[in-house]
PDB file of N, CA and C in Angstrom:
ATOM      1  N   UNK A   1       4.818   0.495  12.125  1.00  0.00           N
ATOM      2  CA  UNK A   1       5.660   1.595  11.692  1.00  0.00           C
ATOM      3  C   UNK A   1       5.066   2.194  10.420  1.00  0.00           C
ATOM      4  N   UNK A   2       5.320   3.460  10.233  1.00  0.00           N
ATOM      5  CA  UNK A   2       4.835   4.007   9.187  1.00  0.00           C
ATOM      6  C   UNK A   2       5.659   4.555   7.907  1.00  0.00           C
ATOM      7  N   UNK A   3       5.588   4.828   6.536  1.00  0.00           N
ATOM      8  CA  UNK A   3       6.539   5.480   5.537  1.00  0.00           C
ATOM      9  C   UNK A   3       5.898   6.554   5.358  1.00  0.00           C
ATOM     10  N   UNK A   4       6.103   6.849   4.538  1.00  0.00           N
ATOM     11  CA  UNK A   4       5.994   8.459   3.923  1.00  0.00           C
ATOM     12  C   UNK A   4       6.355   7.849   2.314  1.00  0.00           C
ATOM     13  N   UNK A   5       5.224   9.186   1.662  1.00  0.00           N
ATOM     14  CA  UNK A   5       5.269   8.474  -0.111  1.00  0.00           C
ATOM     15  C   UNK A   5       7.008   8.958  -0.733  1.00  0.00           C
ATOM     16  N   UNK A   6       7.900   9.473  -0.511  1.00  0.00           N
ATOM     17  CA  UNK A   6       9.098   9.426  -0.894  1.00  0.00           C
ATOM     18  C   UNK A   6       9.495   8.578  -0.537  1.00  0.00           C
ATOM     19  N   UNK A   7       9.916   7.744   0.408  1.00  0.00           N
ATOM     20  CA  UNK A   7      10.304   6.332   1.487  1.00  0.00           C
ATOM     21  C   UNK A   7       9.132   5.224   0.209  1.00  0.00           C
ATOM     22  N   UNK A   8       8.003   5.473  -0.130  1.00  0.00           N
ATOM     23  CA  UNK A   8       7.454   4.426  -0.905  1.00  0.00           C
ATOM     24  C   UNK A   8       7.510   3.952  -2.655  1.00  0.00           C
ATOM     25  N   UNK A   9       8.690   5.277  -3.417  1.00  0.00           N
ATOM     26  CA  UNK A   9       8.254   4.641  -4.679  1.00  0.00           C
ATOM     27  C   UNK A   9      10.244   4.352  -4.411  1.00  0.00           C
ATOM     28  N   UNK A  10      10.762   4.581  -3.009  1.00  0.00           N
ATOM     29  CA  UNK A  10      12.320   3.364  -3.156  1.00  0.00           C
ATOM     30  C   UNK A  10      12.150   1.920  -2.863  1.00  0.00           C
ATOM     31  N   UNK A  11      11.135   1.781  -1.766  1.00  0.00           N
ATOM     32  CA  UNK A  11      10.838   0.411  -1.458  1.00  0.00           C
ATOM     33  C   UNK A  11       9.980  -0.659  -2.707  1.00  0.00           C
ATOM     34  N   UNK A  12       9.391   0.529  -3.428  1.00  0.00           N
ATOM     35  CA  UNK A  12       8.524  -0.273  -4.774  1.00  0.00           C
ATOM     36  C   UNK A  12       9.589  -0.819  -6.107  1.00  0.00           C
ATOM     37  N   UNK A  13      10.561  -0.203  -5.693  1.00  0.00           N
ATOM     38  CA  UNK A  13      11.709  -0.711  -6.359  1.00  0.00           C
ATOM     39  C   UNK A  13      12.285  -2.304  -5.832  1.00  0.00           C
ATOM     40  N   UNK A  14      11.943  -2.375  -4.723  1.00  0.00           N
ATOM     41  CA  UNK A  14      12.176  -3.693  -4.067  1.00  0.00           C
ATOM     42  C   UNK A  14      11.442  -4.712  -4.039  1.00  0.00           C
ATOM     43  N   UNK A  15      10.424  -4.611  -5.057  1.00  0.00           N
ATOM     44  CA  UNK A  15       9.351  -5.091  -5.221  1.00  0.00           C
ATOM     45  C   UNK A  15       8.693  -5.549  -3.850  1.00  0.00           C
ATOM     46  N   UNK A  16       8.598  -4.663  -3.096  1.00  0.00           N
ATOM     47  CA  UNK A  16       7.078  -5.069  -1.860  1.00  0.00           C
ATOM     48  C   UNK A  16       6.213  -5.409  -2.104  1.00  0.00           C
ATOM     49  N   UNK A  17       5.302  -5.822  -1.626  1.00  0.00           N
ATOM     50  CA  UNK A  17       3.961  -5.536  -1.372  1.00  0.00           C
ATOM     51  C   UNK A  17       3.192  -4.352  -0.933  1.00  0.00           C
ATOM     52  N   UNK A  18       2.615  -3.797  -1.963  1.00  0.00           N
ATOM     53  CA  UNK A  18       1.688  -2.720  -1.516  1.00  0.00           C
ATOM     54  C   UNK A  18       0.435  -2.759  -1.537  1.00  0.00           C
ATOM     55  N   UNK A  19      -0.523  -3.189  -0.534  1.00  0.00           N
ATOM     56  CA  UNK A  19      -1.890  -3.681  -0.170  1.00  0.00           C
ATOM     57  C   UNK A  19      -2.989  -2.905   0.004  1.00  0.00           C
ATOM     58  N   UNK A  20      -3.332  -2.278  -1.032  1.00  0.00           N
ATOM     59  CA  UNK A  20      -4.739  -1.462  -0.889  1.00  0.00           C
ATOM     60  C   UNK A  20      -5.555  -1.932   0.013  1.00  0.00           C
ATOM     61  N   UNK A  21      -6.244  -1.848   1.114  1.00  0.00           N
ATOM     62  CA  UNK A  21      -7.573  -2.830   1.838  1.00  0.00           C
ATOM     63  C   UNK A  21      -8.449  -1.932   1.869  1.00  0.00           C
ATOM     64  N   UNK A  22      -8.774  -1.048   0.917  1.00  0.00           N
ATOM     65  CA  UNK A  22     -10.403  -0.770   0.605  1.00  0.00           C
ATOM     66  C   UNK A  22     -11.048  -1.596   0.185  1.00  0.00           C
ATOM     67  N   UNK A  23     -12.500  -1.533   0.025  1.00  0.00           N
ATOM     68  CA  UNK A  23     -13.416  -2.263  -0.336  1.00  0.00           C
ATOM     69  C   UNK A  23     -13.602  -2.298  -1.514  1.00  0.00           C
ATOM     70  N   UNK A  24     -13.601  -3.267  -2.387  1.00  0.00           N
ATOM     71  CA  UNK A  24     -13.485  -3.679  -4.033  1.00  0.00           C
ATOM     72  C   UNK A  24     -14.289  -2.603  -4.747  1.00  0.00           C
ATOM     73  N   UNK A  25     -15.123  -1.894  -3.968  1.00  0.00           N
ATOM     74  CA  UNK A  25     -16.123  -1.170  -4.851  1.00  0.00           C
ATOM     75  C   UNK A  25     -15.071   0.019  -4.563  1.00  0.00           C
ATOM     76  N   UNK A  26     -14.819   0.941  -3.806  1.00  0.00           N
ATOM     77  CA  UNK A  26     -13.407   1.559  -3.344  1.00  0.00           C
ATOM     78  C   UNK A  26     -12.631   1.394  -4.839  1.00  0.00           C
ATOM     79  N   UNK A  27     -11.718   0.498  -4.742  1.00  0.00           N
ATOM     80  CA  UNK A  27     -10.732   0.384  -5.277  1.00  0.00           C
ATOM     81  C   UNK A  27     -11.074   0.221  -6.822  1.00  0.00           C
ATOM     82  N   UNK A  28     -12.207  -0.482  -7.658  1.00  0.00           N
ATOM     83  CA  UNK A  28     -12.074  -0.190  -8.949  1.00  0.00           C
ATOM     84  C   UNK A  28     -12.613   1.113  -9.239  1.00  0.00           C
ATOM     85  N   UNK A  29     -12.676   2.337  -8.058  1.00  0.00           N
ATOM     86  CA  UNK A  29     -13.479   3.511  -8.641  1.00  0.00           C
ATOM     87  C   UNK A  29     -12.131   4.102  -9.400  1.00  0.00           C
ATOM     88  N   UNK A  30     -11.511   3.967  -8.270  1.00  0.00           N
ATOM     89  CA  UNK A  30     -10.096   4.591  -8.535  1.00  0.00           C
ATOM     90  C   UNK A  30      -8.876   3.332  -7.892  1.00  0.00           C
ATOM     91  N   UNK A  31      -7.649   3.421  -8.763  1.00  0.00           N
ATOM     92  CA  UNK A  31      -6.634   2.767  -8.399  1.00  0.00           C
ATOM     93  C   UNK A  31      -5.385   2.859  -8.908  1.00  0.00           C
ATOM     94  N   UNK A  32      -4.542   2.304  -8.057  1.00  0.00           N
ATOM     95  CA  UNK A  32      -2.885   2.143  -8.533  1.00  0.00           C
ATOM     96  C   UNK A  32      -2.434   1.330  -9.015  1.00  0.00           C
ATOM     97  N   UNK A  33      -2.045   1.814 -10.304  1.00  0.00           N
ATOM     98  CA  UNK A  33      -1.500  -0.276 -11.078  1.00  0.00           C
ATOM     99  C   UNK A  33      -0.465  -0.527 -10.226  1.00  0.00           C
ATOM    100  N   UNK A  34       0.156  -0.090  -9.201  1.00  0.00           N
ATOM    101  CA  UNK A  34       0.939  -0.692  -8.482  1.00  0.00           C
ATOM    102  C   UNK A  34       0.712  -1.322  -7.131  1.00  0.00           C
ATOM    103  N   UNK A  35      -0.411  -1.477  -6.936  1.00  0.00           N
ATOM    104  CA  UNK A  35      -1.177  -1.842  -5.490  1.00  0.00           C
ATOM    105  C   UNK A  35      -1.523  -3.248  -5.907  1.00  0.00           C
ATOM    106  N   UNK A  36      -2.493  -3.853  -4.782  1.00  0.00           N
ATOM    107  CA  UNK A  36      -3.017  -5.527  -5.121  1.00  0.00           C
ATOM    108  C   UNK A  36      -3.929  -4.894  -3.945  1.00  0.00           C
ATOM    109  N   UNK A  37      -5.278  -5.257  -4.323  1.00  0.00           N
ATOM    110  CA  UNK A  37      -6.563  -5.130  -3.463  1.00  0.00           C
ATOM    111  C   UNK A  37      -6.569  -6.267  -2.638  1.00  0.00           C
ATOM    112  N   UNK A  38      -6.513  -5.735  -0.945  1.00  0.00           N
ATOM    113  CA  UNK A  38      -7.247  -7.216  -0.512  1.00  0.00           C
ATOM    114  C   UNK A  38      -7.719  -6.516   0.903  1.00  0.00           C
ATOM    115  N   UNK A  39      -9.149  -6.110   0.643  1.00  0.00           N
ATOM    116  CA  UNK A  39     -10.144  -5.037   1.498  1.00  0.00           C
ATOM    117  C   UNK A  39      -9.439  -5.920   2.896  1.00  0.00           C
ATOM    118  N   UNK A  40     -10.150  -4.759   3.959  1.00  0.00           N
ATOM    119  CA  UNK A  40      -9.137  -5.127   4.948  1.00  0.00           C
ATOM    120  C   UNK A  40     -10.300  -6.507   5.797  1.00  0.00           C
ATOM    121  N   UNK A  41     -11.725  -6.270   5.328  1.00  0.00           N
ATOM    122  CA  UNK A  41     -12.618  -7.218   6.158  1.00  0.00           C
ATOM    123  C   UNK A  41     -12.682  -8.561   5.542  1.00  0.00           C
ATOM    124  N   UNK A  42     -11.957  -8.852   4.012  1.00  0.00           N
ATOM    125  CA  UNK A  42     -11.356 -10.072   3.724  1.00  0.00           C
ATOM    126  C   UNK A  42     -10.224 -10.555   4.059  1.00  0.00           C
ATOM    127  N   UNK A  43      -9.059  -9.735   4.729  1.00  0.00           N
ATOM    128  CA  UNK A  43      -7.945  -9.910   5.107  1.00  0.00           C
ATOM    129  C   UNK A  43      -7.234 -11.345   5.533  1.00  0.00           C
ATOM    130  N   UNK A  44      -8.633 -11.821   6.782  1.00  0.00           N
ATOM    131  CA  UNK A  44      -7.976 -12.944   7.652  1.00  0.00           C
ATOM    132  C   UNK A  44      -8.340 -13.801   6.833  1.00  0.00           C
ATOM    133  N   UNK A  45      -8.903 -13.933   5.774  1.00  0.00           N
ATOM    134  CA  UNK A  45      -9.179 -15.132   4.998  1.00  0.00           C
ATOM    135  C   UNK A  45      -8.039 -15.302   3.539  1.00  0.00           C
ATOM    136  N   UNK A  46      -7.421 -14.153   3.192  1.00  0.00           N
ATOM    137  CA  UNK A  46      -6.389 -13.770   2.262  1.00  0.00           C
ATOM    138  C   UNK A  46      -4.558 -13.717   2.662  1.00  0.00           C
ATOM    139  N   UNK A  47      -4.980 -14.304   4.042  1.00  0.00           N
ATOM    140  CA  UNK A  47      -3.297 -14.177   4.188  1.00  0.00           C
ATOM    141  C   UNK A  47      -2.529 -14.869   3.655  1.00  0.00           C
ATOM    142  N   UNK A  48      -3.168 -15.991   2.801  1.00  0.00           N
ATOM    143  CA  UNK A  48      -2.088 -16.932   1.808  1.00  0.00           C
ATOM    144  C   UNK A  48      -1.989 -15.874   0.808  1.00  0.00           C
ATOM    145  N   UNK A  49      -2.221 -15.450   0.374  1.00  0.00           N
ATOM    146  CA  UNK A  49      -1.777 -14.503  -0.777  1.00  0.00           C
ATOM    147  C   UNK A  49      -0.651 -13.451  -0.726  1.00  0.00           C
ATOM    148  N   UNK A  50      -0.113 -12.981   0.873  1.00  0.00           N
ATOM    149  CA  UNK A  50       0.604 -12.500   1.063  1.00  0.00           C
ATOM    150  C   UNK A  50       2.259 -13.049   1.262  1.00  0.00           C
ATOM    151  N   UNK A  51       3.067 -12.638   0.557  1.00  0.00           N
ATOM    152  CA  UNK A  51       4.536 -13.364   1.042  1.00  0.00           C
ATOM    153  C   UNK A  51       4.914 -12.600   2.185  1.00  0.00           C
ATOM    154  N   UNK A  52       5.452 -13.901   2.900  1.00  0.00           N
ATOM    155  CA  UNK A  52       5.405 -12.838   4.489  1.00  0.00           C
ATOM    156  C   UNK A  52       7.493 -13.065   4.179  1.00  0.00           C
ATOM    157  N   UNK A  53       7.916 -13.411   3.259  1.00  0.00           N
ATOM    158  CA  UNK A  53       9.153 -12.975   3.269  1.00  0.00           C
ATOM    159  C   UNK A  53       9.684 -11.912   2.303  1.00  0.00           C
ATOM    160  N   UNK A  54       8.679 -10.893   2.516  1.00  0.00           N
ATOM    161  CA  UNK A  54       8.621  -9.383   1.670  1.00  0.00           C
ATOM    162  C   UNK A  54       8.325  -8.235   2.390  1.00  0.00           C
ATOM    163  N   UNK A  55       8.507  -7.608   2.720  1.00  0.00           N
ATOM    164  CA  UNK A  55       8.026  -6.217   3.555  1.00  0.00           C
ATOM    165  C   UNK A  55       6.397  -5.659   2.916  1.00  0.00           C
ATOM    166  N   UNK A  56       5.471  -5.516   3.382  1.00  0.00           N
ATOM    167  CA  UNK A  56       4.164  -5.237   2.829  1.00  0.00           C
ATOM    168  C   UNK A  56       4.022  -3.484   3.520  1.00  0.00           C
ATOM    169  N   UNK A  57       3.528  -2.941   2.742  1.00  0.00           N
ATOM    170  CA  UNK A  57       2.732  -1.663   2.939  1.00  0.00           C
ATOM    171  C   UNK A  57       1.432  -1.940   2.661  1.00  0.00           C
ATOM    172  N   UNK A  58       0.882  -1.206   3.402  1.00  0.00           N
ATOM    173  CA  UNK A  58      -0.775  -1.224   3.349  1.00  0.00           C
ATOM    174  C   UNK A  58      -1.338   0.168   3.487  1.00  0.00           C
ATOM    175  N   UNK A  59      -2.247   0.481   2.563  1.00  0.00           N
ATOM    176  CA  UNK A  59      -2.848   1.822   2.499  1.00  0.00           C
ATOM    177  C   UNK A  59      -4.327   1.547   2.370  1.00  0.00           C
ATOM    178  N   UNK A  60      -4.708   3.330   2.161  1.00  0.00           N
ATOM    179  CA  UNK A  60      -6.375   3.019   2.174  1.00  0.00           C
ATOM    180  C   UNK A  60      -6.538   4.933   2.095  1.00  0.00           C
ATOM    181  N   UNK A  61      -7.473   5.361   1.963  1.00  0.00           N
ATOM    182  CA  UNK A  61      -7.584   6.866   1.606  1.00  0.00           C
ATOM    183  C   UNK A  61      -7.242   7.879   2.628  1.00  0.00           C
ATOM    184  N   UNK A  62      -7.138   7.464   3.898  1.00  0.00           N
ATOM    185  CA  UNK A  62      -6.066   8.029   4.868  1.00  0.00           C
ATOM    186  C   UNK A  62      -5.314   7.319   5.652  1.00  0.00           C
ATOM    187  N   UNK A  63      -5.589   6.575   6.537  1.00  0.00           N
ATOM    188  CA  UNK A  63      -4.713   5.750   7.048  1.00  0.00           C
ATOM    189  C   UNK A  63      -5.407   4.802   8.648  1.00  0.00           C
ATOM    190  N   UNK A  64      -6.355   4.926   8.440  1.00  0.00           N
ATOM    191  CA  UNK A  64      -7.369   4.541   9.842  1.00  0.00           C
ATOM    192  C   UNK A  64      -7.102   2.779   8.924  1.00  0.00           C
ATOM    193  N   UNK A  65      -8.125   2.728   8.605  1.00  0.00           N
ATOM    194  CA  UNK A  65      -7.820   0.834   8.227  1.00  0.00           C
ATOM    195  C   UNK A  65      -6.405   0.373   7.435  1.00  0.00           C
ATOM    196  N   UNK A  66      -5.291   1.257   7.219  1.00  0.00           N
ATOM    197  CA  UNK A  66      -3.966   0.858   6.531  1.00  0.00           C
ATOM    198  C   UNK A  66      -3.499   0.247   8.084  1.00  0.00           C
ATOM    199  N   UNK A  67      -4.054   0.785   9.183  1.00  0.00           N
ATOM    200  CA  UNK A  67      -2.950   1.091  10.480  1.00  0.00           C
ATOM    201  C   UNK A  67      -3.841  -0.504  10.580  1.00  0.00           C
ATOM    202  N   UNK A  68      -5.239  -0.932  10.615  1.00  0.00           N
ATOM    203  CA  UNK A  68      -5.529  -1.885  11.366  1.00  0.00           C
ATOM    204  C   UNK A  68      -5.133  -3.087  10.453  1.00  0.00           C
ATOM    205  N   UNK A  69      -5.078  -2.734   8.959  1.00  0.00           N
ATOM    206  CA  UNK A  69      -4.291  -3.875   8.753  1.00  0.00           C
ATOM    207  C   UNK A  69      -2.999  -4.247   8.472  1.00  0.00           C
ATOM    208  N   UNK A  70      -2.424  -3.308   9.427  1.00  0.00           N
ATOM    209  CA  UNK A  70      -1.269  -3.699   9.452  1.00  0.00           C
ATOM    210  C   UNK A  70      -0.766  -4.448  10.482  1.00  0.00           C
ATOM    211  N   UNK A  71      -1.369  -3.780  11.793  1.00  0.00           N
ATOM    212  CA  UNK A  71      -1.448  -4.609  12.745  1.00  0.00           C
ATOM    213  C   UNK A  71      -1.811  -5.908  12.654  1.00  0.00           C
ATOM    214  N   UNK A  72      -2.846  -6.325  11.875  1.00  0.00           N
ATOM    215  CA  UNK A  72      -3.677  -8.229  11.152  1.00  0.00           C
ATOM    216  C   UNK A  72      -2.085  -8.530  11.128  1.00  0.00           C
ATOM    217  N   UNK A  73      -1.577  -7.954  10.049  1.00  0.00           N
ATOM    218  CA  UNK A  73      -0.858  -8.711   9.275  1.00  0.00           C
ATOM    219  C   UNK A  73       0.701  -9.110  10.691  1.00  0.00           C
ATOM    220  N   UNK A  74       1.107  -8.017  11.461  1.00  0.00           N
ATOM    221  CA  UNK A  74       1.789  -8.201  12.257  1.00  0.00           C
ATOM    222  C   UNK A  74       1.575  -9.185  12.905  1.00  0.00           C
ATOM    223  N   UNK A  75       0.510  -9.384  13.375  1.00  0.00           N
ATOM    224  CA  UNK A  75      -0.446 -10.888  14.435  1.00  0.00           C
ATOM    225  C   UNK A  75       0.333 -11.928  13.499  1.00  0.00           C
ATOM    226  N   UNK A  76       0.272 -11.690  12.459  1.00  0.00           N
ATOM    227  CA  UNK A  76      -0.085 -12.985  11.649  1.00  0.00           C
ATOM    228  C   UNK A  76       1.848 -13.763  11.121  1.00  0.00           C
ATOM    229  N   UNK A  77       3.035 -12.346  11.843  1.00  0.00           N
ATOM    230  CA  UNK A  77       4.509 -12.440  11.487  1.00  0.00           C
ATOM    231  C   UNK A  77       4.813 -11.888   9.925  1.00  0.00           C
ATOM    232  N   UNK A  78       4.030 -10.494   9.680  1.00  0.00           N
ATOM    233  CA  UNK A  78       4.414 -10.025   8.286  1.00  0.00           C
ATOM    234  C   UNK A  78       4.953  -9.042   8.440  1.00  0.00           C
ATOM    235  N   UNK A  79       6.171  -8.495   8.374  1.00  0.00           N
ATOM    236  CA  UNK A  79       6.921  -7.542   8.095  1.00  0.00           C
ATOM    237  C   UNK A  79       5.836  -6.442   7.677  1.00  0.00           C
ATOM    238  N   UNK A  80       5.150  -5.121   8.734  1.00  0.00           N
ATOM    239  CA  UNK A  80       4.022  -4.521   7.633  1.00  0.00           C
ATOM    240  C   UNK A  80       4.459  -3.019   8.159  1.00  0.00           C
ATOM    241  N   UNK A  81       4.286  -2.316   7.331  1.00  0.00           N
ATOM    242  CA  UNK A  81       4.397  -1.024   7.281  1.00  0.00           C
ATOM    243  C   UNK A  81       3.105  -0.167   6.697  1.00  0.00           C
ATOM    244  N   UNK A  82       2.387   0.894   7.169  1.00  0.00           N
ATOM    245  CA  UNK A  82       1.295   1.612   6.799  1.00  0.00           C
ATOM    246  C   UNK A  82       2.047   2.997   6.160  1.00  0.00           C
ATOM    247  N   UNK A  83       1.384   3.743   5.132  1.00  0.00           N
ATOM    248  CA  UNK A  83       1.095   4.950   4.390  1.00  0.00           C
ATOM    249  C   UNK A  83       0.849   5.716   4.867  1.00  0.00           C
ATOM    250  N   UNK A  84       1.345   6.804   5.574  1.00  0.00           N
ATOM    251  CA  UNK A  84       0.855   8.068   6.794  1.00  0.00           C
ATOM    252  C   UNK A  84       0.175   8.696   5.988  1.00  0.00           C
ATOM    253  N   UNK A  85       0.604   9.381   4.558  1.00  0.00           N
ATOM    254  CA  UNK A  85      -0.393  10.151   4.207  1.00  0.00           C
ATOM    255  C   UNK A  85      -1.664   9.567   3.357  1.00  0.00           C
ATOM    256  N   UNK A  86      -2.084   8.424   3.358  1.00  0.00           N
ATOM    257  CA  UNK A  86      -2.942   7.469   2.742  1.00  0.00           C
ATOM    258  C   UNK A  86      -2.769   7.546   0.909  1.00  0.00           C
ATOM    259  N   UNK A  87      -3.853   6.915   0.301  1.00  0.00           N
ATOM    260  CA  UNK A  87      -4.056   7.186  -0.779  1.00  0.00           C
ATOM    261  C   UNK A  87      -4.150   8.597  -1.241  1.00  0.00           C
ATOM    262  N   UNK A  88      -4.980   9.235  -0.423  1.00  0.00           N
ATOM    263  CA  UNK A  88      -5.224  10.758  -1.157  1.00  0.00           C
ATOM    264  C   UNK A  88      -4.465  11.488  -1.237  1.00  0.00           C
ATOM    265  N   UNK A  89      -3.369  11.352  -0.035  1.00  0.00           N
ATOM    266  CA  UNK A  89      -1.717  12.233  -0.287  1.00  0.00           C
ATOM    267  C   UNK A  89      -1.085  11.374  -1.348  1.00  0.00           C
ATOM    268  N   UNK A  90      -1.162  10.155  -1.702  1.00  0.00           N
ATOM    269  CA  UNK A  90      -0.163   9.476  -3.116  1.00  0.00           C
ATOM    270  C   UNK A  90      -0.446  10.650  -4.244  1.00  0.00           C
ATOM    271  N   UNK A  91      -2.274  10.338  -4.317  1.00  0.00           N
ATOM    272  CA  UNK A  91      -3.321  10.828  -5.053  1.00  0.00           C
ATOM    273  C   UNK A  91      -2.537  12.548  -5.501  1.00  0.00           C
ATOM    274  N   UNK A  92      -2.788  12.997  -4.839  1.00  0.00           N
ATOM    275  CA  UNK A  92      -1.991  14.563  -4.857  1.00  0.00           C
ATOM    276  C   UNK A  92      -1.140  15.082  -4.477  1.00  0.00           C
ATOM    277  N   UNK A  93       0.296  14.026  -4.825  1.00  0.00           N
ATOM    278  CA  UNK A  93       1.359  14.026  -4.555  1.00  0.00           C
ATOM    279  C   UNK A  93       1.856  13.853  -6.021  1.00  0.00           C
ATOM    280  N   UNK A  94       1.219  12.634  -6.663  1.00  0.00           N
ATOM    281  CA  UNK A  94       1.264  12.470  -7.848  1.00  0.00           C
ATOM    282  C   UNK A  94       0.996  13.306  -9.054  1.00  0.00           C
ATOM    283  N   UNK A  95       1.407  14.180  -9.323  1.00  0.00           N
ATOM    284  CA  UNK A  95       0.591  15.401 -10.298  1.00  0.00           C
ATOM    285  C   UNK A  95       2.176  15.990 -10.909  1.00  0.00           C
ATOM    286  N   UNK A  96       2.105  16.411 -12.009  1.00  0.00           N
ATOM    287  CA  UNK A  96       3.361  16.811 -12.355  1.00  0.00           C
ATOM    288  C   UNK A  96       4.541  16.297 -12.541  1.00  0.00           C
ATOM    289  N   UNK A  97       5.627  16.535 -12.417  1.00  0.00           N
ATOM    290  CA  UNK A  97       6.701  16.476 -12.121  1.00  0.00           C
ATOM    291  C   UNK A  97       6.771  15.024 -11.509  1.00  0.00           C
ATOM    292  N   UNK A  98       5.977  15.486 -10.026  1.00  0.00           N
ATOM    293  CA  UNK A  98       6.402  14.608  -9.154  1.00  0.00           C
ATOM    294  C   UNK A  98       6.109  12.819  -9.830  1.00  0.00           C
ATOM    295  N   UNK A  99       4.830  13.253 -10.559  1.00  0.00           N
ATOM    296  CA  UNK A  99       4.163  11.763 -11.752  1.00  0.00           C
ATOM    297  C   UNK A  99       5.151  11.174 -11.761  1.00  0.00           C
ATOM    298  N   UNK A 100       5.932  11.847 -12.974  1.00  0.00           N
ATOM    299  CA  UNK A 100       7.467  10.976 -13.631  1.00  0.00           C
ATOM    300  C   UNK A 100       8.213  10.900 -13.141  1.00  0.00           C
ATOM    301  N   UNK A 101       8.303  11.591 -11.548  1.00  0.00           N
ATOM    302  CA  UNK A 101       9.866  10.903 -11.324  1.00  0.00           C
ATOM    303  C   UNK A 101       8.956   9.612 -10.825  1.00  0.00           C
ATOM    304  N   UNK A 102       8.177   9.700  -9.643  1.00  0.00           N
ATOM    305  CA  UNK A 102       7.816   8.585  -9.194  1.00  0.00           C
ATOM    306  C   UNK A 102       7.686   7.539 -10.371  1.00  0.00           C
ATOM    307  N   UNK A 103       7.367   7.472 -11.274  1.00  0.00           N
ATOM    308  CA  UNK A 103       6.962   6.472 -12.206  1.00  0.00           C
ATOM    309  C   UNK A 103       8.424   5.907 -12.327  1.00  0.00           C
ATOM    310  N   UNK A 104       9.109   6.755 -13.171  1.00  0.00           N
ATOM    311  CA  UNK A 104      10.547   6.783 -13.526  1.00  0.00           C
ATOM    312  C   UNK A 104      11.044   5.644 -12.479  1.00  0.00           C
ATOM    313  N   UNK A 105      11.353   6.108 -11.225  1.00  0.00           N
ATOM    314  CA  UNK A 105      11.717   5.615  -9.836  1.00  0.00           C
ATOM    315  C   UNK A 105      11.674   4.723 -10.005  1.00  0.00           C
ATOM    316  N   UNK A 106      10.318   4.278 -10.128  1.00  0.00           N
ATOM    317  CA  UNK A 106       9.625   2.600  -9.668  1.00  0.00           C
ATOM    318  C   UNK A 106      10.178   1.625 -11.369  1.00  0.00           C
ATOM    319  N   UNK A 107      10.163   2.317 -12.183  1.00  0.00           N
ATOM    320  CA  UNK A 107      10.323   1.801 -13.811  1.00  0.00           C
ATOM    321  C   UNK A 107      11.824   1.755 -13.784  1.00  0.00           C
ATOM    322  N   UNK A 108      12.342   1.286 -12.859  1.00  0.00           N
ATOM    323  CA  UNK A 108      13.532   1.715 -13.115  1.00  0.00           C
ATOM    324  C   UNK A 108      14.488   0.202 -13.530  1.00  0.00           C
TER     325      UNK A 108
END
């Protein structure tokens, strides 16, 4: 199943899991202090790190490897949900206005 970034800074209030699975070089170019990196081709070796009694989102700069690891994580009995508009819609969604409420939202 998929969210949408309004549907994602209410659930970040619930403290989820939100799972970047780009590739480490990816993710320290650019990132979200609210994400946790765990690239999606380390995945099957990182599933202890995940609480599977939490709802997880998983993203990535559009949504092609958010979708496949979400599916991993489904195999595996994790509550997972993917980012339709990936990182780059957070990315430029985030600008303005929209910054602080989302921040606000999640700081709440």
């Amino acid at each position: 199943m998929k969210i949408q970034i309004p549907e994602l800074s209410e659930l970040l209030k619930n403290e989820i899991q939100f799972i970047d699975v780009r590739f480490k070089e990816e993710y320290e170019l650019w990132l979200f202090s609210f994400t946790k990196n765990i690239p999606l081709n380390e995945m099957p070796n990182r599933l202890s790190e995940i609480d599977k009694d939490k709802l997880v989102v998983t993203a990535c700069p559009h949504y092609d490897r958010a979708i496949m690891g979400r599916i991993l994580l489904m195999q595996n009995g994790v509550n997972a949900r993917y980012l339709v508009e990936g990182l780059l819609g957070l990315a430029d969604y985030l600008r303005g206005d929209n910054a602080k409420h989302f921040y606000d939202s999640v700081n709440k």
